[in-house]
PDB file of N, CA and C in Angstrom:
ATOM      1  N   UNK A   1     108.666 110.663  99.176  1.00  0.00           N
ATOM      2  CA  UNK A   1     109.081 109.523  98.399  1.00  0.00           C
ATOM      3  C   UNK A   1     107.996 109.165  97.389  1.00  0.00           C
ATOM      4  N   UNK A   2     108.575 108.898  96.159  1.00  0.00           N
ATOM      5  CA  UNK A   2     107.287 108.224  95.245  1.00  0.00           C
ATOM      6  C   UNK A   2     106.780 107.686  95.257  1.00  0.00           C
ATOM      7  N   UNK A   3     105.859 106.594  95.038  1.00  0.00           N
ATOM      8  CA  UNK A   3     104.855 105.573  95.761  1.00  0.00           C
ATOM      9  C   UNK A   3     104.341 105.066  94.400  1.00  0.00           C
ATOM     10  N   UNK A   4     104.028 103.887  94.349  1.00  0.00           N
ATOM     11  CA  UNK A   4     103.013 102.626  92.851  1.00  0.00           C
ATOM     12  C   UNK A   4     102.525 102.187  94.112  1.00  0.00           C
ATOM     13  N   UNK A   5     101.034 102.137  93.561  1.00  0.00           N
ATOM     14  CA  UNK A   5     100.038 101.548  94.210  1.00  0.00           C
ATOM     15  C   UNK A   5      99.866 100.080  93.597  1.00  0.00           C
ATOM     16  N   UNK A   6      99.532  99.231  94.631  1.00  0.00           N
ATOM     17  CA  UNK A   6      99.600  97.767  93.908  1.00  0.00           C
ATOM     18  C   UNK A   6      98.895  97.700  92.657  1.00  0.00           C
ATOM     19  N   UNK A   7      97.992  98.843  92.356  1.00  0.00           N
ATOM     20  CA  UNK A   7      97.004  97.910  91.546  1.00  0.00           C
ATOM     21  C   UNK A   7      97.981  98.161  90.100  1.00  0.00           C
ATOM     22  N   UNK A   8      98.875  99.701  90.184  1.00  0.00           N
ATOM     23  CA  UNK A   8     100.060 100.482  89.049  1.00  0.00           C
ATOM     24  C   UNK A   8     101.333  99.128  89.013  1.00  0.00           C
ATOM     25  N   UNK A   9     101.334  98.936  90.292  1.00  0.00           N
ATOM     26  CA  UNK A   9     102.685  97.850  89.956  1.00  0.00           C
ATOM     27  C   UNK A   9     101.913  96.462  89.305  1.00  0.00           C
ATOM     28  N   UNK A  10     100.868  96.099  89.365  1.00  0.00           N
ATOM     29  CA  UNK A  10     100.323  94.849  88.314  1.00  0.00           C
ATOM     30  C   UNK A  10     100.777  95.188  87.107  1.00  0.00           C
ATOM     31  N   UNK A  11     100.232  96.335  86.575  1.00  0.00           N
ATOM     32  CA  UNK A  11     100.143  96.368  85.688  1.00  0.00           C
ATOM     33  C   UNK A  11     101.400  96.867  84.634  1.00  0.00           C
ATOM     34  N   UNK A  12     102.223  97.382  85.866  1.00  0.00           N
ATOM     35  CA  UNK A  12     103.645  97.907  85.434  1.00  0.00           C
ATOM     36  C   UNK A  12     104.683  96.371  85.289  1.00  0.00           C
ATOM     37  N   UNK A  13     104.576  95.686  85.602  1.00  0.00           N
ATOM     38  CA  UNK A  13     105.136  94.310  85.915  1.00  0.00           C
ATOM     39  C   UNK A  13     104.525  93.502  84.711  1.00  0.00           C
ATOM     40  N   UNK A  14     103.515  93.511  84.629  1.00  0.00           N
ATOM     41  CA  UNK A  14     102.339  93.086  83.472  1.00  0.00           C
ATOM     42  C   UNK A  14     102.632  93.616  81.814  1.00  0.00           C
ATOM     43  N   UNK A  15     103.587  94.978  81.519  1.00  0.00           N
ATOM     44  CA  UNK A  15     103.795  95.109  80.450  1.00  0.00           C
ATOM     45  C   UNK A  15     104.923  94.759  80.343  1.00  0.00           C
ATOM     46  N   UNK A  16     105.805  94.996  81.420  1.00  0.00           N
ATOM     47  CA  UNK A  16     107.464  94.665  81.164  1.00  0.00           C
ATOM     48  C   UNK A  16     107.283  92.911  80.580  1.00  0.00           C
ATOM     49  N   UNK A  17     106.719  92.199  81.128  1.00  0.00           N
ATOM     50  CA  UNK A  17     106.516  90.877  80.822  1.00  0.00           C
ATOM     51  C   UNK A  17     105.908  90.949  79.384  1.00  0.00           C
ATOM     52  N   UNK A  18     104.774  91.468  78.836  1.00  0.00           N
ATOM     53  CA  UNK A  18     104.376  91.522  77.442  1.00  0.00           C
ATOM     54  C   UNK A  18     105.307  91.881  76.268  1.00  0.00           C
ATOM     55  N   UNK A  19     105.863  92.912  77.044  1.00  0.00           N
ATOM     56  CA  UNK A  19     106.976  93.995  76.211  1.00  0.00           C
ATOM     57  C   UNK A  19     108.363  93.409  75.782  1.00  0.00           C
ATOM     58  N   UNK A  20     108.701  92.541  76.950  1.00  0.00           N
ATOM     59  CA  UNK A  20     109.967  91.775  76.931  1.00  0.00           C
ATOM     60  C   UNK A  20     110.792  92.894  77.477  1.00  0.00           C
ATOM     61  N   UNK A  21     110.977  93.567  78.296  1.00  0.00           N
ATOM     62  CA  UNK A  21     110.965  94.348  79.013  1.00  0.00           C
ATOM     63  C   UNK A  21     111.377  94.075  80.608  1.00  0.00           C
ATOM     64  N   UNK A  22     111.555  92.900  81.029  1.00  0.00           N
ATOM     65  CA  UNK A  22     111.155  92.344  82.299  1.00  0.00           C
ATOM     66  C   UNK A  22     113.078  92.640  82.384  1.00  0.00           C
ATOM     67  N   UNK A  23     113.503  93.103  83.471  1.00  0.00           N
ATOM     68  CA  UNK A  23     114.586  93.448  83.813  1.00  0.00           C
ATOM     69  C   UNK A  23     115.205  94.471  84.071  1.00  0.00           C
ATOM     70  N   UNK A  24     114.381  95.330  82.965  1.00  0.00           N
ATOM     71  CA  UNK A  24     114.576  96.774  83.059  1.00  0.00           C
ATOM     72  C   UNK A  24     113.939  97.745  84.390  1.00  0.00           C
ATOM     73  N   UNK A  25     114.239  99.079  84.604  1.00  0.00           N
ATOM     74  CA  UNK A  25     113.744  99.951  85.367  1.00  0.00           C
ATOM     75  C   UNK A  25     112.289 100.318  84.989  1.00  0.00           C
ATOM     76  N   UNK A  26     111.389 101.355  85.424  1.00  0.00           N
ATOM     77  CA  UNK A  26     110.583 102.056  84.996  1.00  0.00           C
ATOM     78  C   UNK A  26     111.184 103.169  85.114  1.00  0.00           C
ATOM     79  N   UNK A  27     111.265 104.035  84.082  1.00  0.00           N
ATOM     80  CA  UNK A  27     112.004 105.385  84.206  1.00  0.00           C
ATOM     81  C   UNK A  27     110.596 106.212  84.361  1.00  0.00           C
ATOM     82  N   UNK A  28     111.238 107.592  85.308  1.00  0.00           N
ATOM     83  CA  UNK A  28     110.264 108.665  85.314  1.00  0.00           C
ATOM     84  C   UNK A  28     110.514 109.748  85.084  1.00  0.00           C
ATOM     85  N   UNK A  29     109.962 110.816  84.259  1.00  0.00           N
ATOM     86  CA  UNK A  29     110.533 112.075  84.114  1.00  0.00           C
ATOM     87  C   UNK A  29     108.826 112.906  84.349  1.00  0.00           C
ATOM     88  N   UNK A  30     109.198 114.753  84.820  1.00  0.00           N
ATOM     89  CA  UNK A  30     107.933 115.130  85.062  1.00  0.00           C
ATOM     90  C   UNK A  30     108.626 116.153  84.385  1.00  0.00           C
ATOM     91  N   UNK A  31     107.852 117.014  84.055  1.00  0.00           N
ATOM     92  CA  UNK A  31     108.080 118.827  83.710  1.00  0.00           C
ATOM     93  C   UNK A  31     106.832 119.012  83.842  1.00  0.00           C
ATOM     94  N   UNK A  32     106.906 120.769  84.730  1.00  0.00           N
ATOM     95  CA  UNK A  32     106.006 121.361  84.875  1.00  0.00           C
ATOM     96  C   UNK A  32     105.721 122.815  84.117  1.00  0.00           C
ATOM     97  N   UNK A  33     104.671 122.293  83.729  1.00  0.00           N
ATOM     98  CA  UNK A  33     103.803 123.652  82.554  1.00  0.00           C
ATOM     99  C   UNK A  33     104.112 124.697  83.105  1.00  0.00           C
ATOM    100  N   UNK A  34     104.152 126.082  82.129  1.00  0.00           N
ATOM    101  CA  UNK A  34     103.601 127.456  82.599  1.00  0.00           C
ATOM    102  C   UNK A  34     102.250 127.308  83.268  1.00  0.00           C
ATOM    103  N   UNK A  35     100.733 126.459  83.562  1.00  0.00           N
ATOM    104  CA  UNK A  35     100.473 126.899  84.142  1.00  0.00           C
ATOM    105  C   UNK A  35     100.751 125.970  85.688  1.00  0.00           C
ATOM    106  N   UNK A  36     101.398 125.339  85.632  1.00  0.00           N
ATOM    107  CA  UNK A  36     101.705 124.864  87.147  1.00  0.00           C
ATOM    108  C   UNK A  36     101.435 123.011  87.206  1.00  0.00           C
ATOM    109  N   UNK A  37     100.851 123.014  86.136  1.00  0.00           N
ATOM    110  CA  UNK A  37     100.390 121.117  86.193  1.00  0.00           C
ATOM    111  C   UNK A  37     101.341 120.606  85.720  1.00  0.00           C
ATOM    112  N   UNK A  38     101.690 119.172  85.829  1.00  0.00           N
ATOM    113  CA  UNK A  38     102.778 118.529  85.546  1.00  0.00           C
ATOM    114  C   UNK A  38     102.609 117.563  84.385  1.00  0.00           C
ATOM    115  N   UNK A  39     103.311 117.575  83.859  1.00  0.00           N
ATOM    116  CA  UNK A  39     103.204 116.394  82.606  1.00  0.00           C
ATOM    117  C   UNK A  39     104.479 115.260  82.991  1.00  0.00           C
ATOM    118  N   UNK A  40     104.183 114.385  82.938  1.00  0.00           N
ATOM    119  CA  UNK A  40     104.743 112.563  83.050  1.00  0.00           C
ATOM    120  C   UNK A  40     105.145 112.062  81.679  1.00  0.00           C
ATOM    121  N   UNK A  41     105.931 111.199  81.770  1.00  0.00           N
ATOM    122  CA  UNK A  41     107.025 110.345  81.052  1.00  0.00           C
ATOM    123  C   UNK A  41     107.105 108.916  81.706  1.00  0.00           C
ATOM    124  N   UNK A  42     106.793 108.376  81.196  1.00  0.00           N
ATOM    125  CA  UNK A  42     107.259 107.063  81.823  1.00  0.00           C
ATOM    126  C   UNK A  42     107.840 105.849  80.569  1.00  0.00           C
ATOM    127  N   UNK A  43     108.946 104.977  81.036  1.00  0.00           N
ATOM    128  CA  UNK A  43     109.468 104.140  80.238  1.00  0.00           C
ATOM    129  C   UNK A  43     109.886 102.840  80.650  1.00  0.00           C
ATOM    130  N   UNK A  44     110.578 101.688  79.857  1.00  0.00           N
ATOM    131  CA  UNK A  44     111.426 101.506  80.642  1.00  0.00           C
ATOM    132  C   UNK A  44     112.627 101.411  79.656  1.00  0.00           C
ATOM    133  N   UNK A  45     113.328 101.288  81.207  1.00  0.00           N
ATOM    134  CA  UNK A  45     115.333 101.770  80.613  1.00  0.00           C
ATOM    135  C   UNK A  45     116.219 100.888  81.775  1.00  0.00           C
ATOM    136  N   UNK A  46     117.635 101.214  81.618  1.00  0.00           N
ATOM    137  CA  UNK A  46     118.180 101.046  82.395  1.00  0.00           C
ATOM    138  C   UNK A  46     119.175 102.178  83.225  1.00  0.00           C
ATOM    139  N   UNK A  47     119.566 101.730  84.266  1.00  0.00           N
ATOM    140  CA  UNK A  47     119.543 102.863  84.973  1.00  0.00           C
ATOM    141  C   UNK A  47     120.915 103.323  84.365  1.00  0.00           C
ATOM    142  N   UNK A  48     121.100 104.572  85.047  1.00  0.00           N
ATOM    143  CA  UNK A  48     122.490 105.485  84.853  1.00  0.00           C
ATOM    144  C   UNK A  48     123.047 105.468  86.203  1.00  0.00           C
ATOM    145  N   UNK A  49     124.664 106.063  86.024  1.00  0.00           N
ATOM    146  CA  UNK A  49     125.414 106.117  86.836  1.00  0.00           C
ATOM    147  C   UNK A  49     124.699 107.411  88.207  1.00  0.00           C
ATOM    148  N   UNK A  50     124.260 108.226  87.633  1.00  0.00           N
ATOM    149  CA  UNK A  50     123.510 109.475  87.956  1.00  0.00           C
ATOM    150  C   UNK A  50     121.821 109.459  88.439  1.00  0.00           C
ATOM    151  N   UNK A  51     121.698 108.305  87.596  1.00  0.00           N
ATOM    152  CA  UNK A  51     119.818 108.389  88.380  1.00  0.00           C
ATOM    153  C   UNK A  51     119.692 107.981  90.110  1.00  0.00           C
ATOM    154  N   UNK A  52     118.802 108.309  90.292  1.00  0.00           N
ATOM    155  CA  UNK A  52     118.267 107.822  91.375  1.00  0.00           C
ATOM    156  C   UNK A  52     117.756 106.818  91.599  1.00  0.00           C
ATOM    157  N   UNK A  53     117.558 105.609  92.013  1.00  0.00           N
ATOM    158  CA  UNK A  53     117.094 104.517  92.264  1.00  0.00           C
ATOM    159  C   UNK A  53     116.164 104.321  93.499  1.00  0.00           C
ATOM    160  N   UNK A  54     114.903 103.667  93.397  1.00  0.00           N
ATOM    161  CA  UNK A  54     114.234 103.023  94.375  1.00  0.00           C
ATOM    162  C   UNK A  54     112.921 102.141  94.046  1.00  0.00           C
ATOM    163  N   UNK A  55     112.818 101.359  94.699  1.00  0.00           N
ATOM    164  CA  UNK A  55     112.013 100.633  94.311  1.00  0.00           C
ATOM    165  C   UNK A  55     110.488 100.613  94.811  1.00  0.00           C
ATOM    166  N   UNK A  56     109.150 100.472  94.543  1.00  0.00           N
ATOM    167  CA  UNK A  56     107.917 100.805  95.548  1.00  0.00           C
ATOM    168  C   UNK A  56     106.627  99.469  95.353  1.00  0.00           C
ATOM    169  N   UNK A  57     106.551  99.219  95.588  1.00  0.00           N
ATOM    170  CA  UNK A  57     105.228  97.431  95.379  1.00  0.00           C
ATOM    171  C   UNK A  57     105.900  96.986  94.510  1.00  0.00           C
ATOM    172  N   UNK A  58     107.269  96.527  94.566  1.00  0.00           N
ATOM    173  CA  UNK A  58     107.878  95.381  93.670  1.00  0.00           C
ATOM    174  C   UNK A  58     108.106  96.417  92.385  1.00  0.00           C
ATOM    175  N   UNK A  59     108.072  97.176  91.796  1.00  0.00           N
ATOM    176  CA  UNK A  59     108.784  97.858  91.033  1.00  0.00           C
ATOM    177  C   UNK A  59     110.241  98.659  91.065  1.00  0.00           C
ATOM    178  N   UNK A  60     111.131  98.548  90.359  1.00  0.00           N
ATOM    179  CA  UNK A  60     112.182  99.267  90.677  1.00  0.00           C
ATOM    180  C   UNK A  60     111.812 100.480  89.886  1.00  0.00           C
ATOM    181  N   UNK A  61     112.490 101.402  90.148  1.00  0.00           N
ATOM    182  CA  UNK A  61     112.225 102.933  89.478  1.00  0.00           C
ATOM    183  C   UNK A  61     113.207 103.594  89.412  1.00  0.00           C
ATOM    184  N   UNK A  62     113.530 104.209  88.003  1.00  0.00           N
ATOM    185  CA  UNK A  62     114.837 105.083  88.192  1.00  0.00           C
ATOM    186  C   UNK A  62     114.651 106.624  87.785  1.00  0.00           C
ATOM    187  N   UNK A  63     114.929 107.957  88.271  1.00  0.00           N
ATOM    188  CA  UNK A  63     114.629 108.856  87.723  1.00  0.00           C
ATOM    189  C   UNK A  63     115.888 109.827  87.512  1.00  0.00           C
ATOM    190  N   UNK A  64     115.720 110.690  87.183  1.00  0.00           N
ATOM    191  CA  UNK A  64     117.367 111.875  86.922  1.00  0.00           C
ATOM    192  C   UNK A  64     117.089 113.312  88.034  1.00  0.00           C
ATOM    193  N   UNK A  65     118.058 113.138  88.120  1.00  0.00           N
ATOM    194  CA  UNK A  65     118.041 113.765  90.013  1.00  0.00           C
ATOM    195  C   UNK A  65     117.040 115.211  89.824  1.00  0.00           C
ATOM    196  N   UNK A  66     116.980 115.991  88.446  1.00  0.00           N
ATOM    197  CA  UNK A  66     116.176 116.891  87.990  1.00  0.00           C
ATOM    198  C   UNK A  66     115.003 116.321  88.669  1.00  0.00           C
ATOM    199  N   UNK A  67     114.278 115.328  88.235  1.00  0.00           N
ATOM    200  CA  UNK A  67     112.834 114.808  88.403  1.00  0.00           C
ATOM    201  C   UNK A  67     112.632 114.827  89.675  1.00  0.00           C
ATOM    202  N   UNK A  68     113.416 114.499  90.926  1.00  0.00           N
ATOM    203  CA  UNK A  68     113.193 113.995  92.052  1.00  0.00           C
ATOM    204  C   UNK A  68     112.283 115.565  92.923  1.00  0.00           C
ATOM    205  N   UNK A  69     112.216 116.786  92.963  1.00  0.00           N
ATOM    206  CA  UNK A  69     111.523 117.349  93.367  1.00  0.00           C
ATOM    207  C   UNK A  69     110.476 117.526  92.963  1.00  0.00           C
ATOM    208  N   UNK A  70     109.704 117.193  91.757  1.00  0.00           N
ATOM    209  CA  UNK A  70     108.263 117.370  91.444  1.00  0.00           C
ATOM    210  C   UNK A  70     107.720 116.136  91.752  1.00  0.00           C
ATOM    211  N   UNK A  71     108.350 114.819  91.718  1.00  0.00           N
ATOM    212  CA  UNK A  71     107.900 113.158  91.831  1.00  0.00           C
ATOM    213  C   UNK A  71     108.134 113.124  93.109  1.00  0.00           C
ATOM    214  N   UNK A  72     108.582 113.516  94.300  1.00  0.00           N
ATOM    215  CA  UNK A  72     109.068 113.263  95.284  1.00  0.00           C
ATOM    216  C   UNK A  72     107.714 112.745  96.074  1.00  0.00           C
ATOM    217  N   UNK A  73     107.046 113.525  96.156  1.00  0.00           N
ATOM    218  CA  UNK A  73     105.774 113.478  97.000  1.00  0.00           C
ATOM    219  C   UNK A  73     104.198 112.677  96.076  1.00  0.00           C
ATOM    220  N   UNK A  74     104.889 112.284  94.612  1.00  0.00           N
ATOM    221  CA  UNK A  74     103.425 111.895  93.994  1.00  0.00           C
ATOM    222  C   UNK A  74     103.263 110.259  94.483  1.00  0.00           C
ATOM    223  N   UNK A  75     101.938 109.721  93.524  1.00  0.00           N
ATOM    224  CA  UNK A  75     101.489 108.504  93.699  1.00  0.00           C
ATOM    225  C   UNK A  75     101.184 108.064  92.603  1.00  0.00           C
ATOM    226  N   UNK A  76     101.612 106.950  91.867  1.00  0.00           N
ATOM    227  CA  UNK A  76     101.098 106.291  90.508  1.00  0.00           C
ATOM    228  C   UNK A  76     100.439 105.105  91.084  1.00  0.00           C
ATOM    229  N   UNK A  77      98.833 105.499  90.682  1.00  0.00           N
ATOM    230  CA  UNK A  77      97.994 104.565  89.993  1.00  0.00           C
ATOM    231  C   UNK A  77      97.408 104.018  89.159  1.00  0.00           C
ATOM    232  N   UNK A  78      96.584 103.101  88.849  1.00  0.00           N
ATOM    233  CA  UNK A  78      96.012 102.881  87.594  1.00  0.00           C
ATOM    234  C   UNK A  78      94.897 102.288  88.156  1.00  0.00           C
ATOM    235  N   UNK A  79      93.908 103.249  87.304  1.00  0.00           N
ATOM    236  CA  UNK A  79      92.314 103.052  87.778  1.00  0.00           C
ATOM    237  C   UNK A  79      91.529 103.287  86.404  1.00  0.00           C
ATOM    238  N   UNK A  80      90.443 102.745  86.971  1.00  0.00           N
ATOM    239  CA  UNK A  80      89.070 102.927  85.866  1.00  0.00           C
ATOM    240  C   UNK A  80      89.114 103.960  85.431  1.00  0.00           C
ATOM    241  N   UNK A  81      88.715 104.706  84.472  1.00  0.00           N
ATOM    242  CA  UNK A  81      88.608 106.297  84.534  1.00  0.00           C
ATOM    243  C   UNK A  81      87.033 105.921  83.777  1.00  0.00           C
ATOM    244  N   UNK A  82      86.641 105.315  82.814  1.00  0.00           N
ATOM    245  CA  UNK A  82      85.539 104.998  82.485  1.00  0.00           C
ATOM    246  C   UNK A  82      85.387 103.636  82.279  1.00  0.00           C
ATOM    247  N   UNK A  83      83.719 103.296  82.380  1.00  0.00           N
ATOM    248  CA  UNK A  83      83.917 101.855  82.063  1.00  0.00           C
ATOM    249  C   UNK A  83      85.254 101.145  80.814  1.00  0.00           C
ATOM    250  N   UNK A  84      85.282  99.975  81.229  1.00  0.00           N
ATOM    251  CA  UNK A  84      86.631  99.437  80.223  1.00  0.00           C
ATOM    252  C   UNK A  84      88.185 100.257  79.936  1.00  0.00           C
ATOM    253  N   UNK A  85      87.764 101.500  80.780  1.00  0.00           N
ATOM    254  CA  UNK A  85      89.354 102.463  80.064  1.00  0.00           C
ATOM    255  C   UNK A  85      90.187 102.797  81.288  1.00  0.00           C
ATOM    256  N   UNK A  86      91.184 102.093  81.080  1.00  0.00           N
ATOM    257  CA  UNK A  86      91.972 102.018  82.362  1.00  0.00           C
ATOM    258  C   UNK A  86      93.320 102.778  82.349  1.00  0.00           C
ATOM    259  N   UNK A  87      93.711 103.657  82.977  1.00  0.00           N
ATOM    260  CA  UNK A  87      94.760 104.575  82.708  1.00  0.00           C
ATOM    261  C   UNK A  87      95.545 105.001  83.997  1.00  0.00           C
ATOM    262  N   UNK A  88      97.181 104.788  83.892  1.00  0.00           N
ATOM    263  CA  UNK A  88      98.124 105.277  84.844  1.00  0.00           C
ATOM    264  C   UNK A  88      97.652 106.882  84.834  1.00  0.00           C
ATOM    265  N   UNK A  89      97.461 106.843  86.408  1.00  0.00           N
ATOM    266  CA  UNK A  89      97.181 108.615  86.994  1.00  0.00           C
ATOM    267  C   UNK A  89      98.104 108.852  88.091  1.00  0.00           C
ATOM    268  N   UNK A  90      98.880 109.985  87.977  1.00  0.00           N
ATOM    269  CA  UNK A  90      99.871 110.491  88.933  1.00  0.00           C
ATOM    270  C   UNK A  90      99.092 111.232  89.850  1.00  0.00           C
ATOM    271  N   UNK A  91      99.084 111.237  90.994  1.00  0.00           N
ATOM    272  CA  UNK A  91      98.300 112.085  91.967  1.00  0.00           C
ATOM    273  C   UNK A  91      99.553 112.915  92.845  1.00  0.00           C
ATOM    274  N   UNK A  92      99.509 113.833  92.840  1.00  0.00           N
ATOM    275  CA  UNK A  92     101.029 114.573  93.234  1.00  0.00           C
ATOM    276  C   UNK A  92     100.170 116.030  93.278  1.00  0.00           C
ATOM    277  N   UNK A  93     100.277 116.484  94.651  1.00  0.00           N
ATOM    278  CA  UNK A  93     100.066 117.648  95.636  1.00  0.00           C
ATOM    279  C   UNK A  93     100.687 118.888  94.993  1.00  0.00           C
ATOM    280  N   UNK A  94     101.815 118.652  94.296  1.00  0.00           N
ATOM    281  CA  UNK A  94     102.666 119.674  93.714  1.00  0.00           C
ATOM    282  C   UNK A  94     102.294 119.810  92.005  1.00  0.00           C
ATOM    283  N   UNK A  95     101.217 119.362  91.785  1.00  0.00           N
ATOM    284  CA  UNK A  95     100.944 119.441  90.579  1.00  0.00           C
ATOM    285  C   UNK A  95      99.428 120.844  90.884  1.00  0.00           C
ATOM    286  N   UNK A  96      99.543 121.746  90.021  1.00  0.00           N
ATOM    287  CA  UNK A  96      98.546 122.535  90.260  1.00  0.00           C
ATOM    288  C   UNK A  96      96.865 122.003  90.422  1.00  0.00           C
ATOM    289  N   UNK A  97      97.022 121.163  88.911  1.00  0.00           N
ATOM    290  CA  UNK A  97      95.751 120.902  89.208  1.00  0.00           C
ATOM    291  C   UNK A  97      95.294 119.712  90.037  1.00  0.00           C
ATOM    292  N   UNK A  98      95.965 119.541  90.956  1.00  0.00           N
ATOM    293  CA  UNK A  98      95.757 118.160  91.708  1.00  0.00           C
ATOM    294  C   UNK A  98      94.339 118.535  93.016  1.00  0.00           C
ATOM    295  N   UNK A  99      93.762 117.188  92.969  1.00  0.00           N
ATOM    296  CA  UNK A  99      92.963 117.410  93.825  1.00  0.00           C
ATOM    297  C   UNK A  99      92.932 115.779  94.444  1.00  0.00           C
ATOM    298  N   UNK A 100      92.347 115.828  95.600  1.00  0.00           N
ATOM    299  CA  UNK A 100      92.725 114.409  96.693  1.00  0.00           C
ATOM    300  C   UNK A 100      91.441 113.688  96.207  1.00  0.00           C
ATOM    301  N   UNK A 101      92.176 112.432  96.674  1.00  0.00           N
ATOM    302  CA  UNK A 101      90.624 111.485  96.157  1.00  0.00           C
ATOM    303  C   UNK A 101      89.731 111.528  97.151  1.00  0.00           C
ATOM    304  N   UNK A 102      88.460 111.645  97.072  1.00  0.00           N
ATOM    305  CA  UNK A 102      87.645 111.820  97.684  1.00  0.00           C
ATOM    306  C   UNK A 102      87.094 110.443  98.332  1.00  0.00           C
ATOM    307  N   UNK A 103      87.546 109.432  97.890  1.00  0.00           N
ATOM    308  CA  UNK A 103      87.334 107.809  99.135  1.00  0.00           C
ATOM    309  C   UNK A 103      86.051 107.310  98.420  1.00  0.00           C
ATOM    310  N   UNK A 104      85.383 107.652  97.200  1.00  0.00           N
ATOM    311  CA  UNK A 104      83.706 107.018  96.578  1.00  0.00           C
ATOM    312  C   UNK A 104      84.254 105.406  96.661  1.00  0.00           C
TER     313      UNK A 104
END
């Protein structure tokens, strides 16, 4: 199952409200490269007759039944990556270049 970590749903909740946006889904789409890593999509929308629906830390989420085997098993967060630069990171096992967080 997909997973938003509280700190991804602040901030996912946090633009829908800026954006005017607040009602809508977060849509997700992945495709995976020739060499095996995954590239992300994220929006928001409303859902289809056909998406998948679920919701994870107060976010609802909708994706297209395509997406559901590469997203199935990931995790969206949003963390520091450098001082001041803060960026949604998918952590997903099925992405080649994935590696586990190490707990610093």
């Amino acid at each position: 199952m997909f997973k938003v970590t509280e700190a991804a749903a602040e901030q996912v909740l946090r633009a829908a409200r800026q954006g005017g946006t607040e009602g809508l889904a977060l849509r997700l789409a992945a495709l995976q490269n020739p060499d095996g890593s995954i590239a992300y999509r994220m929006g928001f929308d409303d859902a289809s007759e056909e998406d998948i629906r679920m919701s994870s830390a107060g976010v609802d989420i909708v994706m297209a039944p395509e997406y559901v085997p590469l997203l199935d098993s990931a995790t969206m967060d949003y963390v520091e990556i450098e001082p001041g630069q803060h960026h949604f990171i998918f952590l997903n096992p099925k992405d080649a270049n994935y590696s586990p967080p190490t707990g610093d």
